[in-house]
PDB file of N, CA and C in Angstrom:
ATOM      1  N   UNK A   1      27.637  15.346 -75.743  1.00  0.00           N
ATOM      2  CA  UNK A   1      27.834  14.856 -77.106  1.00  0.00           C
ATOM      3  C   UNK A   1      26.846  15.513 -78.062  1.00  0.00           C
ATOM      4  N   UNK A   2      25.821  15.270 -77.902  1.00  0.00           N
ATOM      5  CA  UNK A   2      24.611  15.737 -78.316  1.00  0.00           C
ATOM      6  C   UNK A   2      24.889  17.787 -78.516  1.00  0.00           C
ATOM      7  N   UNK A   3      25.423  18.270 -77.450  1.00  0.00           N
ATOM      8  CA  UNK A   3      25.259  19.638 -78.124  1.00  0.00           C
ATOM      9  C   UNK A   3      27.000  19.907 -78.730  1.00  0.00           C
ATOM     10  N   UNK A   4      27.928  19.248 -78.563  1.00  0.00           N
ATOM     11  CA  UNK A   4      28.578  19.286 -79.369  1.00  0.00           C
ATOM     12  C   UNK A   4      28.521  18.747 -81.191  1.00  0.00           C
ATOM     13  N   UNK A   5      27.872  17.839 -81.342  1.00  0.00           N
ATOM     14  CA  UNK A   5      27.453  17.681 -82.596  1.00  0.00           C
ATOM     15  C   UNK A   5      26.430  18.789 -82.714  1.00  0.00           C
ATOM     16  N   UNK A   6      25.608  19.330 -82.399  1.00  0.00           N
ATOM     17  CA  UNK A   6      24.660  20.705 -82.868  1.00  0.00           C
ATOM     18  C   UNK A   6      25.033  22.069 -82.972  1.00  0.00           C
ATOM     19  N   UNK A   7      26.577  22.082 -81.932  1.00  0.00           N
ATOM     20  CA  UNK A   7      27.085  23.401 -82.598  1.00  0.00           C
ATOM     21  C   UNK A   7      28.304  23.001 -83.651  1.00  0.00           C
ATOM     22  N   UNK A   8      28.930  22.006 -84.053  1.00  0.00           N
ATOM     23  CA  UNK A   8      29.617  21.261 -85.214  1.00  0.00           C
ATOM     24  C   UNK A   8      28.674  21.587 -86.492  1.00  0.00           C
ATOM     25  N   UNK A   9      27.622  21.123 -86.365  1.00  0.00           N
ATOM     26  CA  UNK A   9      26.537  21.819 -87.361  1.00  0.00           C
ATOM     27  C   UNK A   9      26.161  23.096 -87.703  1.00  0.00           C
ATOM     28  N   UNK A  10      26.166  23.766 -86.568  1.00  0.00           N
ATOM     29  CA  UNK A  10      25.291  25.197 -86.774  1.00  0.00           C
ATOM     30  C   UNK A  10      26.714  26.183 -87.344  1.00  0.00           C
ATOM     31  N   UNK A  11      28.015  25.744 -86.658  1.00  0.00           N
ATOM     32  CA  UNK A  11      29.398  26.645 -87.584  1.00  0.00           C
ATOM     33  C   UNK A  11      28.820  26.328 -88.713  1.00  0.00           C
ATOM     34  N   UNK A  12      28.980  24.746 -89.396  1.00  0.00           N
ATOM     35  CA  UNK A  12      29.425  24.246 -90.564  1.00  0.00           C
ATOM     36  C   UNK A  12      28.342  25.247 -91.409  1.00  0.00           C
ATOM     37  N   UNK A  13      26.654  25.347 -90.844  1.00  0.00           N
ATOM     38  CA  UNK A  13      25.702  25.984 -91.798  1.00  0.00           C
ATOM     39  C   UNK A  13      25.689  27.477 -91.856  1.00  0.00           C
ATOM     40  N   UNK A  14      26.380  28.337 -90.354  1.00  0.00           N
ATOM     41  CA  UNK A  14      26.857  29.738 -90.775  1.00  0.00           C
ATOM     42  C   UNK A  14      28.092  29.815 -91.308  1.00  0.00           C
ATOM     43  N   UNK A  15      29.005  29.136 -91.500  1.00  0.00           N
ATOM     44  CA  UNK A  15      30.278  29.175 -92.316  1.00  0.00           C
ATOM     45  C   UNK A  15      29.733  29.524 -94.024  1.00  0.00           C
ATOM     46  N   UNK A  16      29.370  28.427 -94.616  1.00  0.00           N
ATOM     47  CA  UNK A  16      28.687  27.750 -95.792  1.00  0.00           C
ATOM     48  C   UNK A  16      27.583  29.066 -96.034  1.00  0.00           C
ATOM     49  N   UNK A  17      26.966  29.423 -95.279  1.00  0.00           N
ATOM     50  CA  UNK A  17      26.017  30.956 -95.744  1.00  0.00           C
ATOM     51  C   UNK A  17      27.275  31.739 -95.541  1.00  0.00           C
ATOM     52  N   UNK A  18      28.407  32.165 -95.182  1.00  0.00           N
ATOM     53  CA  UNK A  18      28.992  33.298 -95.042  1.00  0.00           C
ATOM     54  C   UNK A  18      28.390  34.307 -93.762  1.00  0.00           C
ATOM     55  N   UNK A  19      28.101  33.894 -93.107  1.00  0.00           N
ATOM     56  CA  UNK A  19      27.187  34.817 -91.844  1.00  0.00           C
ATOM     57  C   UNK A  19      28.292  34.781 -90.912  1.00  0.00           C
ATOM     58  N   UNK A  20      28.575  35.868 -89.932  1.00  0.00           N
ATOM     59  CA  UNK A  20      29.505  35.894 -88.806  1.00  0.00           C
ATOM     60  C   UNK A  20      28.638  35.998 -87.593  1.00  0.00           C
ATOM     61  N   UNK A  21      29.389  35.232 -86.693  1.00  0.00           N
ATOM     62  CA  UNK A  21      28.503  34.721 -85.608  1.00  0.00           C
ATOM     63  C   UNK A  21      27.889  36.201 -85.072  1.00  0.00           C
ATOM     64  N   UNK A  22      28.172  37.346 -85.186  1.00  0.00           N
ATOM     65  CA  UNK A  22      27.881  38.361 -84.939  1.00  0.00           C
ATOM     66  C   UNK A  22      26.619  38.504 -85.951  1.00  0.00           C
ATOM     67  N   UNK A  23      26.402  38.863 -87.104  1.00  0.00           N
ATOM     68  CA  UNK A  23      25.208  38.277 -87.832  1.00  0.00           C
ATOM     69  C   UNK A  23      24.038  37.603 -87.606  1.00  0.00           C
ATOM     70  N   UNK A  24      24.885  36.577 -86.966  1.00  0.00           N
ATOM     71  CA  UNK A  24      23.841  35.373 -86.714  1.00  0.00           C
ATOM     72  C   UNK A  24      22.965  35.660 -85.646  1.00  0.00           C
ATOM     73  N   UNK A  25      23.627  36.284 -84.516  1.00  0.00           N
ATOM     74  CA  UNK A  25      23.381  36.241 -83.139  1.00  0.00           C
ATOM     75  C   UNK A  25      22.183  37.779 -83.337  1.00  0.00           C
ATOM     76  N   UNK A  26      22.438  38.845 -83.692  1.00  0.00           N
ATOM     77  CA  UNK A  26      21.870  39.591 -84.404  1.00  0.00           C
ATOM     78  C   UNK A  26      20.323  39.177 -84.938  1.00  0.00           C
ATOM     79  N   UNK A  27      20.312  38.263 -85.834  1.00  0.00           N
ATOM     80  CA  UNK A  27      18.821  37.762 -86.999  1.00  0.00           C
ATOM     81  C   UNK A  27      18.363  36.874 -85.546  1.00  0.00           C
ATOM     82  N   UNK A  28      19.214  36.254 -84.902  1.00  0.00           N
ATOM     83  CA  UNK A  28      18.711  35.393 -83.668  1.00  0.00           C
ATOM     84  C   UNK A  28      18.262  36.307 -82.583  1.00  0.00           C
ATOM     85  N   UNK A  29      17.887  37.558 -82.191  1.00  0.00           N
ATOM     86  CA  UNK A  29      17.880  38.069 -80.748  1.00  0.00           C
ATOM     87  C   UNK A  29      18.113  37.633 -79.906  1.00  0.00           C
ATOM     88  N   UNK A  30      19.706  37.349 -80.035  1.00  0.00           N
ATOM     89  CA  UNK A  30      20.493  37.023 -79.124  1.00  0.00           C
ATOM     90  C   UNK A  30      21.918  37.193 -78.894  1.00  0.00           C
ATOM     91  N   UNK A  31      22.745  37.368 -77.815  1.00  0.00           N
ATOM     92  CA  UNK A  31      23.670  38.051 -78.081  1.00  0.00           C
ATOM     93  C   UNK A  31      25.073  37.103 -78.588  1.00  0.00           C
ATOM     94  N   UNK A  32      25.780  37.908 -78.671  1.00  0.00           N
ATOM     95  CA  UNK A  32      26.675  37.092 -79.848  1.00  0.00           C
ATOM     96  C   UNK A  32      27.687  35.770 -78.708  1.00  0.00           C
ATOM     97  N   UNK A  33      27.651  36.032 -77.554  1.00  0.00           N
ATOM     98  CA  UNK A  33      28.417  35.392 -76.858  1.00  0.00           C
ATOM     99  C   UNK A  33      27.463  34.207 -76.099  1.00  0.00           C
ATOM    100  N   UNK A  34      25.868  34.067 -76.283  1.00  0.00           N
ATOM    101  CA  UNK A  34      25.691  33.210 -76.307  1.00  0.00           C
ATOM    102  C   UNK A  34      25.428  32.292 -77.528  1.00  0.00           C
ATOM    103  N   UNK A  35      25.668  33.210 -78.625  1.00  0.00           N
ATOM    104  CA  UNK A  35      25.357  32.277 -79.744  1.00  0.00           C
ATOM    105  C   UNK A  35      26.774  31.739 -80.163  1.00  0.00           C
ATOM    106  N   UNK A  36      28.170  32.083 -79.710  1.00  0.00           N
ATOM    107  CA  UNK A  36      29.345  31.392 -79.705  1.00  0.00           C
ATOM    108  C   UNK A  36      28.779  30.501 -78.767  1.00  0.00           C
ATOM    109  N   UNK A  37      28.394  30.165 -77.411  1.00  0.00           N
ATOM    110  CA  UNK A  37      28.074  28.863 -76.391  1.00  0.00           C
ATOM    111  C   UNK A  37      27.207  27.792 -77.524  1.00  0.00           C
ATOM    112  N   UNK A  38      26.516  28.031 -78.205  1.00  0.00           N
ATOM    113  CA  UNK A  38      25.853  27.101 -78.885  1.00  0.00           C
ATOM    114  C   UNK A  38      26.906  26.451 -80.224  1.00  0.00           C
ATOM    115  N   UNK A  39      27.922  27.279 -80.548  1.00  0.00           N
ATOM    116  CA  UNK A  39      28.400  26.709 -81.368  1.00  0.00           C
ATOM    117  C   UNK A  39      29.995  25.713 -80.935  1.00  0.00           C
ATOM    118  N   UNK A  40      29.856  26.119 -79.809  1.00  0.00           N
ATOM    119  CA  UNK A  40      31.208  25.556 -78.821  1.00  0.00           C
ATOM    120  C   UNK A  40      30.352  24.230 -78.206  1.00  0.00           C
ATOM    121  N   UNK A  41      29.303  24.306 -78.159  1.00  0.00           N
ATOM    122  CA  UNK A  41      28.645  22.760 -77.041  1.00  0.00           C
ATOM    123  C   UNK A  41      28.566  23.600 -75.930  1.00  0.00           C
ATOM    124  N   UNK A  42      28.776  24.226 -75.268  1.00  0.00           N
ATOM    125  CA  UNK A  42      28.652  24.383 -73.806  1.00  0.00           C
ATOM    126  C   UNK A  42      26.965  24.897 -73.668  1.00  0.00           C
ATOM    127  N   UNK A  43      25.674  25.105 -74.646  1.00  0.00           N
ATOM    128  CA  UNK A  43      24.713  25.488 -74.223  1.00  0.00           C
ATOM    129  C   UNK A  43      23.998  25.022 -75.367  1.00  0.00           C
ATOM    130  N   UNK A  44      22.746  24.500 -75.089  1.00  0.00           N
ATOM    131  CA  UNK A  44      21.878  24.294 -76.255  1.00  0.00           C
ATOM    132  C   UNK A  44      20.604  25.125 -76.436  1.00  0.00           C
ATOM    133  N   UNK A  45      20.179  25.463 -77.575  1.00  0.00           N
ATOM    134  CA  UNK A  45      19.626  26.693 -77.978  1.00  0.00           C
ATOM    135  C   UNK A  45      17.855  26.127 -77.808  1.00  0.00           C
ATOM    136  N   UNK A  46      17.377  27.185 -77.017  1.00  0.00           N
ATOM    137  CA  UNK A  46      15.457  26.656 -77.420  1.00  0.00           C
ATOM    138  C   UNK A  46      15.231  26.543 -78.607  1.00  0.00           C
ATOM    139  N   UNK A  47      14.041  25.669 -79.182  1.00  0.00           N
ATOM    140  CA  UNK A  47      13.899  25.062 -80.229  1.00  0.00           C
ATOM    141  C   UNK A  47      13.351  26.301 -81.789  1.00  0.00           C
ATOM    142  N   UNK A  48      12.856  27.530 -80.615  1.00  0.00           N
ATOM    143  CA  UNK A  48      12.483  28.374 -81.412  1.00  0.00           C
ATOM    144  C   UNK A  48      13.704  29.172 -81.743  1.00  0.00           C
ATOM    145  N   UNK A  49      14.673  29.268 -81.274  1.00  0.00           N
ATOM    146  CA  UNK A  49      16.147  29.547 -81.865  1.00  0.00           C
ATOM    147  C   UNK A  49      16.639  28.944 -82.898  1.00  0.00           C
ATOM    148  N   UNK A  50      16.454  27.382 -82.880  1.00  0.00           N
ATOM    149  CA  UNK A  50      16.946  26.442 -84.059  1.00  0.00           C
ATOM    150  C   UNK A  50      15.697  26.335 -85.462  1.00  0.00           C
ATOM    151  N   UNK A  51      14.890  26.572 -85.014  1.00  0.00           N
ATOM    152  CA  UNK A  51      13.683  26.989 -86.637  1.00  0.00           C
ATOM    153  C   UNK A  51      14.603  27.919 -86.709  1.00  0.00           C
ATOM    154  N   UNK A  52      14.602  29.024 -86.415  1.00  0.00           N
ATOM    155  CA  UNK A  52      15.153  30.345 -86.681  1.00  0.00           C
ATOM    156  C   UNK A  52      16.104  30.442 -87.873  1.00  0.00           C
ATOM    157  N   UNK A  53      17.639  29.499 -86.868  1.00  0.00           N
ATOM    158  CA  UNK A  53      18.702  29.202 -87.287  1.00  0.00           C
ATOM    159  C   UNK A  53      18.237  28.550 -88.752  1.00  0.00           C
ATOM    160  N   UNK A  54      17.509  27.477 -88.769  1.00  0.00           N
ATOM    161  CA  UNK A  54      17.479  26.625 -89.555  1.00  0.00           C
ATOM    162  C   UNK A  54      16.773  27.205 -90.862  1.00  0.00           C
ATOM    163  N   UNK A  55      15.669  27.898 -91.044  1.00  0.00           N
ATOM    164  CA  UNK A  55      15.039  28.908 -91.858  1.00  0.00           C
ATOM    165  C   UNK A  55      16.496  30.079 -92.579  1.00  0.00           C
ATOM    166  N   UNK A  56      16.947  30.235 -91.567  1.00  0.00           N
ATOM    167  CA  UNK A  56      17.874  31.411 -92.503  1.00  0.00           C
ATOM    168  C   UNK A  56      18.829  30.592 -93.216  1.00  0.00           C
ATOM    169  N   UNK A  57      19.363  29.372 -93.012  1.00  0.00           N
ATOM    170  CA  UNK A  57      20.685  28.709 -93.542  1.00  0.00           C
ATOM    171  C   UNK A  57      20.489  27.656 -94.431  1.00  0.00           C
ATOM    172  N   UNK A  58      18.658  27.495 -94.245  1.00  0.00           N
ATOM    173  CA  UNK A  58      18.278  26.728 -95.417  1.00  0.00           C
ATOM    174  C   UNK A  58      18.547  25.258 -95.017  1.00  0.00           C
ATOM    175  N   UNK A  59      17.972  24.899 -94.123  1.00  0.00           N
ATOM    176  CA  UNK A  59      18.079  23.832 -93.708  1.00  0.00           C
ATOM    177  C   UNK A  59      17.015  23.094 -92.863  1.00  0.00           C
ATOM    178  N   UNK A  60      16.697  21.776 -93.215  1.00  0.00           N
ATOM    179  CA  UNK A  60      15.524  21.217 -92.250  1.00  0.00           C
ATOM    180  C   UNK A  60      16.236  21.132 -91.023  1.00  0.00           C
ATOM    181  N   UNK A  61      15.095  20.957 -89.524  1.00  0.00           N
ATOM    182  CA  UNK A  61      15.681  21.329 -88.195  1.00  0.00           C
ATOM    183  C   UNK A  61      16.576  19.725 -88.015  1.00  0.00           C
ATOM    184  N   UNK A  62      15.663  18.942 -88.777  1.00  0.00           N
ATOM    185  CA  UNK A  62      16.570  17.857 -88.090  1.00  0.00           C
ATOM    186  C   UNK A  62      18.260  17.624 -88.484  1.00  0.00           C
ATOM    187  N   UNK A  63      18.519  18.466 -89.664  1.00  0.00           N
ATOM    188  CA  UNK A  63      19.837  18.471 -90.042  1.00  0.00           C
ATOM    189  C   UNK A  63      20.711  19.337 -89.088  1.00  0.00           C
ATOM    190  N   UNK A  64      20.289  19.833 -88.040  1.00  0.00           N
ATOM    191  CA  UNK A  64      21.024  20.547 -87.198  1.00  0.00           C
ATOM    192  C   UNK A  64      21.435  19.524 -85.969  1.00  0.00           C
ATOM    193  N   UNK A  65      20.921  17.886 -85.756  1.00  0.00           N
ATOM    194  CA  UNK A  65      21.467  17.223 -85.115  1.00  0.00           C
ATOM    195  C   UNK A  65      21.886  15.362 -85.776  1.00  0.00           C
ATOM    196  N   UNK A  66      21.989  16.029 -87.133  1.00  0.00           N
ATOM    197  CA  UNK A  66      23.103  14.927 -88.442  1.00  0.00           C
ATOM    198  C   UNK A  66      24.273  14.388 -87.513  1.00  0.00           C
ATOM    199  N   UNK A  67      24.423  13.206 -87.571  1.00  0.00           N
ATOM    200  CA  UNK A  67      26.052  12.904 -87.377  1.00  0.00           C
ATOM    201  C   UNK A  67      26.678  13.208 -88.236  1.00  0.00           C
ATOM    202  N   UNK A  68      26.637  12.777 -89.294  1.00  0.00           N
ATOM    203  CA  UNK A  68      27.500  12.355 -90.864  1.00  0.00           C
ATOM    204  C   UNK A  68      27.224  14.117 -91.215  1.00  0.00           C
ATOM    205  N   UNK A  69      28.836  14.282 -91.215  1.00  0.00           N
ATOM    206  CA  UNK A  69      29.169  15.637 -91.343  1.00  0.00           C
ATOM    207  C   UNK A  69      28.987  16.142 -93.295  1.00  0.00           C
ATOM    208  N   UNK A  70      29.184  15.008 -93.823  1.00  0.00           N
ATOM    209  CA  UNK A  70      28.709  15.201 -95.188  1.00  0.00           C
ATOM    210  C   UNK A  70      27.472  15.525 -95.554  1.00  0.00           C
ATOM    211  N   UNK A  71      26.563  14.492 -94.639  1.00  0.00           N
ATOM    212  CA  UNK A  71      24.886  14.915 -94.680  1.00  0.00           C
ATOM    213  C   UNK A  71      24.532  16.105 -94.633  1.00  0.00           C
ATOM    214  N   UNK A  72      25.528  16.775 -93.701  1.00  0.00           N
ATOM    215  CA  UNK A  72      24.923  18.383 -93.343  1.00  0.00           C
ATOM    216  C   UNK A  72      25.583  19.354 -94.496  1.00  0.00           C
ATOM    217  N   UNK A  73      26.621  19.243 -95.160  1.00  0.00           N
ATOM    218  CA  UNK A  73      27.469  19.777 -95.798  1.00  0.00           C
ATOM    219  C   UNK A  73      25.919  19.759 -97.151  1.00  0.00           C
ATOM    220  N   UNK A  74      25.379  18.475 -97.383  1.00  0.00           N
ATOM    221  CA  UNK A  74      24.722  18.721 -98.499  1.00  0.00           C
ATOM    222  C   UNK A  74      23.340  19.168 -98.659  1.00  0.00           C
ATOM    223  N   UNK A  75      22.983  19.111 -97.654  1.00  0.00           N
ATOM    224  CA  UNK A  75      21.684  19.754 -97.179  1.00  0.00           C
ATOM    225  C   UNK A  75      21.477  21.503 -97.508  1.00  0.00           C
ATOM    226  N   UNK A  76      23.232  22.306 -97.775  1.00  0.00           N
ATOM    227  CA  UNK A  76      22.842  23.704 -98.357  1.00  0.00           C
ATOM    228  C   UNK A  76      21.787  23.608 -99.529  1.00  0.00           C
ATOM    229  N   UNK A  77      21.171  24.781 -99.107  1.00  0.00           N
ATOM    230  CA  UNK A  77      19.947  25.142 -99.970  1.00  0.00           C
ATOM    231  C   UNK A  77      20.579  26.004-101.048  1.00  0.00           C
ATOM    232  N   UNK A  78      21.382  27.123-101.042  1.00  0.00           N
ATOM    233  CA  UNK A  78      21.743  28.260-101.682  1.00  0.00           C
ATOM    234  C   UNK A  78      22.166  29.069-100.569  1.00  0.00           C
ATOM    235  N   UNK A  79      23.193  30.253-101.378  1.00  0.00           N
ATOM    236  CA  UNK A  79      23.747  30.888-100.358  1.00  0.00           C
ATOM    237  C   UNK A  79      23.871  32.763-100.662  1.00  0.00           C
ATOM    238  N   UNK A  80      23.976  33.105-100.111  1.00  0.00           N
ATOM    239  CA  UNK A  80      24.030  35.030-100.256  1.00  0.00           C
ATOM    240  C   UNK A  80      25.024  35.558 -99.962  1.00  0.00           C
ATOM    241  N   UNK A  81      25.267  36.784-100.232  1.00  0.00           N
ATOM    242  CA  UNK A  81      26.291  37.727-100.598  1.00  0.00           C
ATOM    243  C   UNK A  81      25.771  38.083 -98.926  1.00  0.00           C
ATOM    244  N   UNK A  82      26.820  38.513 -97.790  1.00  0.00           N
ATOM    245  CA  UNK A  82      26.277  38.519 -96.825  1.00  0.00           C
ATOM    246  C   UNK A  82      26.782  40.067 -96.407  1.00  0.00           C
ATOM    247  N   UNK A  83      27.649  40.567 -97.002  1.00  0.00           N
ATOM    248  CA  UNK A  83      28.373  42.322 -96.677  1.00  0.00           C
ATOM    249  C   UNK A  83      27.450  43.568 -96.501  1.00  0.00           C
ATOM    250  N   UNK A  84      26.715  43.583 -95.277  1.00  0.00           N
ATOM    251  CA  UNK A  84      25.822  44.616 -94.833  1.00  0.00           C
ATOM    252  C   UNK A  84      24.498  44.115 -95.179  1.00  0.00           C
ATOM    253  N   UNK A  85      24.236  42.931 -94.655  1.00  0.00           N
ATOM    254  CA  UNK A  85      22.614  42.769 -94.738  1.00  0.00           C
ATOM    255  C   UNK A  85      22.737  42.963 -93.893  1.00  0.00           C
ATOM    256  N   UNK A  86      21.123  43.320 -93.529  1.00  0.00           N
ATOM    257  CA  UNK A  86      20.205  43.902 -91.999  1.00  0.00           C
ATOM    258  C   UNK A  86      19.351  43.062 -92.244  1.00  0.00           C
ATOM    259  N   UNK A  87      19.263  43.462 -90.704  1.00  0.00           N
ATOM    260  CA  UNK A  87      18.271  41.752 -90.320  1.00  0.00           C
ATOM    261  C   UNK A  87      16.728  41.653 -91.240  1.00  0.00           C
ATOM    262  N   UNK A  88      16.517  42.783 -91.349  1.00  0.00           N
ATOM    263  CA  UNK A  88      15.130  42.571 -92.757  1.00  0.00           C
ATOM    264  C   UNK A  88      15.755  42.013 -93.811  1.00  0.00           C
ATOM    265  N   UNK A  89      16.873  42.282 -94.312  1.00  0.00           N
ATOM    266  CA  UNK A  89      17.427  41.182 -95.218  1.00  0.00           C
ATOM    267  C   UNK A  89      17.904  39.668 -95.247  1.00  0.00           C
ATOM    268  N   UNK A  90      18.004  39.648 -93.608  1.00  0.00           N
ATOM    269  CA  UNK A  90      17.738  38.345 -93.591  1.00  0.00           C
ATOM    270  C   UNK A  90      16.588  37.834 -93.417  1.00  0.00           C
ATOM    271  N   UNK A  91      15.480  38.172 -93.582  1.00  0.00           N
ATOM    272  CA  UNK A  91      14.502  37.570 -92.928  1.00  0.00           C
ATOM    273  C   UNK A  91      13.885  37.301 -94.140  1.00  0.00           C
ATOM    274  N   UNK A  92      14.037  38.406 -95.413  1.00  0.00           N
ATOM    275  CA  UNK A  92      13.777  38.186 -96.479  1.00  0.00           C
ATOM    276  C   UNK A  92      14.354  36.882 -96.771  1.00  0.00           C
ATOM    277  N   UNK A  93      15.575  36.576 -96.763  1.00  0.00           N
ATOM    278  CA  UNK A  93      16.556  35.265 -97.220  1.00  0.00           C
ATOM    279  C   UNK A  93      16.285  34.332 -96.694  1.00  0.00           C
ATOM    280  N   UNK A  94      15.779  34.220 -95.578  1.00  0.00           N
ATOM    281  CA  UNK A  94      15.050  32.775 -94.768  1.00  0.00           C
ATOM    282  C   UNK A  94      13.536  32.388 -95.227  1.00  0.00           C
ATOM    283  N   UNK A  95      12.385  33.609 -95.416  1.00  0.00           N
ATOM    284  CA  UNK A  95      11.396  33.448 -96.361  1.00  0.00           C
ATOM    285  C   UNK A  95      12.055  32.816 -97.592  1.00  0.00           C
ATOM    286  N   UNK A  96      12.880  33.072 -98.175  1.00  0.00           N
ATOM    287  CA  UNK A  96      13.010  32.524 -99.731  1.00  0.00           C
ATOM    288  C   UNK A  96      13.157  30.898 -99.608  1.00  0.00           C
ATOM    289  N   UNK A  97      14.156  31.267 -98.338  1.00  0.00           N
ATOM    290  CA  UNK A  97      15.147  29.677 -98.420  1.00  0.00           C
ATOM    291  C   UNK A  97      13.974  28.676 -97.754  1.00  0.00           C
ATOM    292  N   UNK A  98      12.908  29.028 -97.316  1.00  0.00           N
ATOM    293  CA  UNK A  98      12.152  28.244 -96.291  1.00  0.00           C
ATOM    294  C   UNK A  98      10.681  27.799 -97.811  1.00  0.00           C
ATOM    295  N   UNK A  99      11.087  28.819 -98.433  1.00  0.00           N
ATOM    296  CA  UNK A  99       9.793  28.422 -99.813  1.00  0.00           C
ATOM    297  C   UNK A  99      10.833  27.255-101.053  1.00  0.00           C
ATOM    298  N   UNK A 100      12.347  27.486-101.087  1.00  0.00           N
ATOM    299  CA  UNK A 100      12.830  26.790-101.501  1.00  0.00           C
ATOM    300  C   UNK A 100      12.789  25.338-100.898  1.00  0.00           C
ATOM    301  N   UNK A 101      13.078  25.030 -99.867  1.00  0.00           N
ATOM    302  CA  UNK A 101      13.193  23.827 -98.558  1.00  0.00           C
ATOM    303  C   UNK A 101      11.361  23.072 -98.953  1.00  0.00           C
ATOM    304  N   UNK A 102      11.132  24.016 -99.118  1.00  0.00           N
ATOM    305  CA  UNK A 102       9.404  23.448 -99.165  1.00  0.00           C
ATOM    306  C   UNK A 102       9.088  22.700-100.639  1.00  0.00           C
ATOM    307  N   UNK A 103       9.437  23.450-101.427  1.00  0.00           N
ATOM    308  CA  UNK A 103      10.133  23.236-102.861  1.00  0.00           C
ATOM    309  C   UNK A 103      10.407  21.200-103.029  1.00  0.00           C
ATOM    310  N   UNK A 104      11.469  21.785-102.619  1.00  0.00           N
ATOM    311  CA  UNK A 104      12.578  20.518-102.726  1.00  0.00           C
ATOM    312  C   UNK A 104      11.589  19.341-102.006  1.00  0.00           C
ATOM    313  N   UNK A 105      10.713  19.413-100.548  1.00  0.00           N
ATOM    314  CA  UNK A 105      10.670  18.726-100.147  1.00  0.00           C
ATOM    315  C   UNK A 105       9.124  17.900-101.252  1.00  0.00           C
ATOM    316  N   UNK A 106       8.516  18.563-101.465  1.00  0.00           N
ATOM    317  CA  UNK A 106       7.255  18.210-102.512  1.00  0.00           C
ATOM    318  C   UNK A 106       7.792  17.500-103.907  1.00  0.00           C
ATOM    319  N   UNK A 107       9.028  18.331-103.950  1.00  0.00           N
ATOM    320  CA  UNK A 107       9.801  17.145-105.366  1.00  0.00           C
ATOM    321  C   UNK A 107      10.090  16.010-104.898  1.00  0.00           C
ATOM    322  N   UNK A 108      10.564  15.707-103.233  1.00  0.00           N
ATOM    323  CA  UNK A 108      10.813  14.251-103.104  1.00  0.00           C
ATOM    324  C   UNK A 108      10.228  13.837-102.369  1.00  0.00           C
ATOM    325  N   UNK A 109       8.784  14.292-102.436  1.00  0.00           N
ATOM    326  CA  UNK A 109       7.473  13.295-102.441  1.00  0.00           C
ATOM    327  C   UNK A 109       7.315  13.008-103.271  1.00  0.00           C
ATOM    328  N   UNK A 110       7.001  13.810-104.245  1.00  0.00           N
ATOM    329  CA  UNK A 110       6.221  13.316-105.412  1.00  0.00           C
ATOM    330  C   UNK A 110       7.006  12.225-106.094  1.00  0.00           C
ATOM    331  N   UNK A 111       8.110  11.776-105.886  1.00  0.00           N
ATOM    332  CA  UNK A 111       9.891  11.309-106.931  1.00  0.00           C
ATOM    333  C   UNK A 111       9.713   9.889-106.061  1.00  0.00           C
ATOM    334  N   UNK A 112       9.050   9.864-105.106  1.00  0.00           N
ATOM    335  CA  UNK A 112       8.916   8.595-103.888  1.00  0.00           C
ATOM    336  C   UNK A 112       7.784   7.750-104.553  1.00  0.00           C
TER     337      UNK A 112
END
């Protein structure tokens, strides 16, 4: 159950960036057919895979095991033009999105 809701998530947040699991698996050093197993349930990813994941798609880690499929839907940070980035371009885009995430999270401290 548990890694079927975490790859339900991890499509919904490479869908929503525009990234193809080929992409993904790529910025992940890992190959693309185990990063389809993580998004099917049949394998769950080490935790330093899911920062990873979670840094590039703009998302806190714990939103990668949300029930409420809306929760995760709203949790996008922003999204990129994805047609021939290289993985330095993503890494650039996960720095941004990970200073944005940081952002947001100090506004709703301070708003508390």
């Amino acid at each position: 159950m548990r890694t079927d809701m975490l790859g339900r998530n991890m499509k919904i947040l490479r869908v929503a960036n525009n990234l193809t699991q080929e992409q993904m698996a790529d910025y992940l050093g890992i190959g693309r057919s185990a990063y389809s197993n993580y998004e099917d349930g049949r394998r769950e990813p080490q935790v330093d895979v899911l920062e990873k994941f979670a840094s590039v798609v703009g998302c806190e880690l714990a939103t990668l095991y949300e029930v409420d499929e809306a929760a995760v839907r709203s949790q996008l940070v922003c999204a990129f033009r994805t047609e021939g980035l290289s993985h330095d371009d993503l890494e650039e885009i996960a720095s941004f999105k990970r200073l944005v995430l940081s952002y947001l999270k100090m506004e709703r401290m301070l708003n508390d």
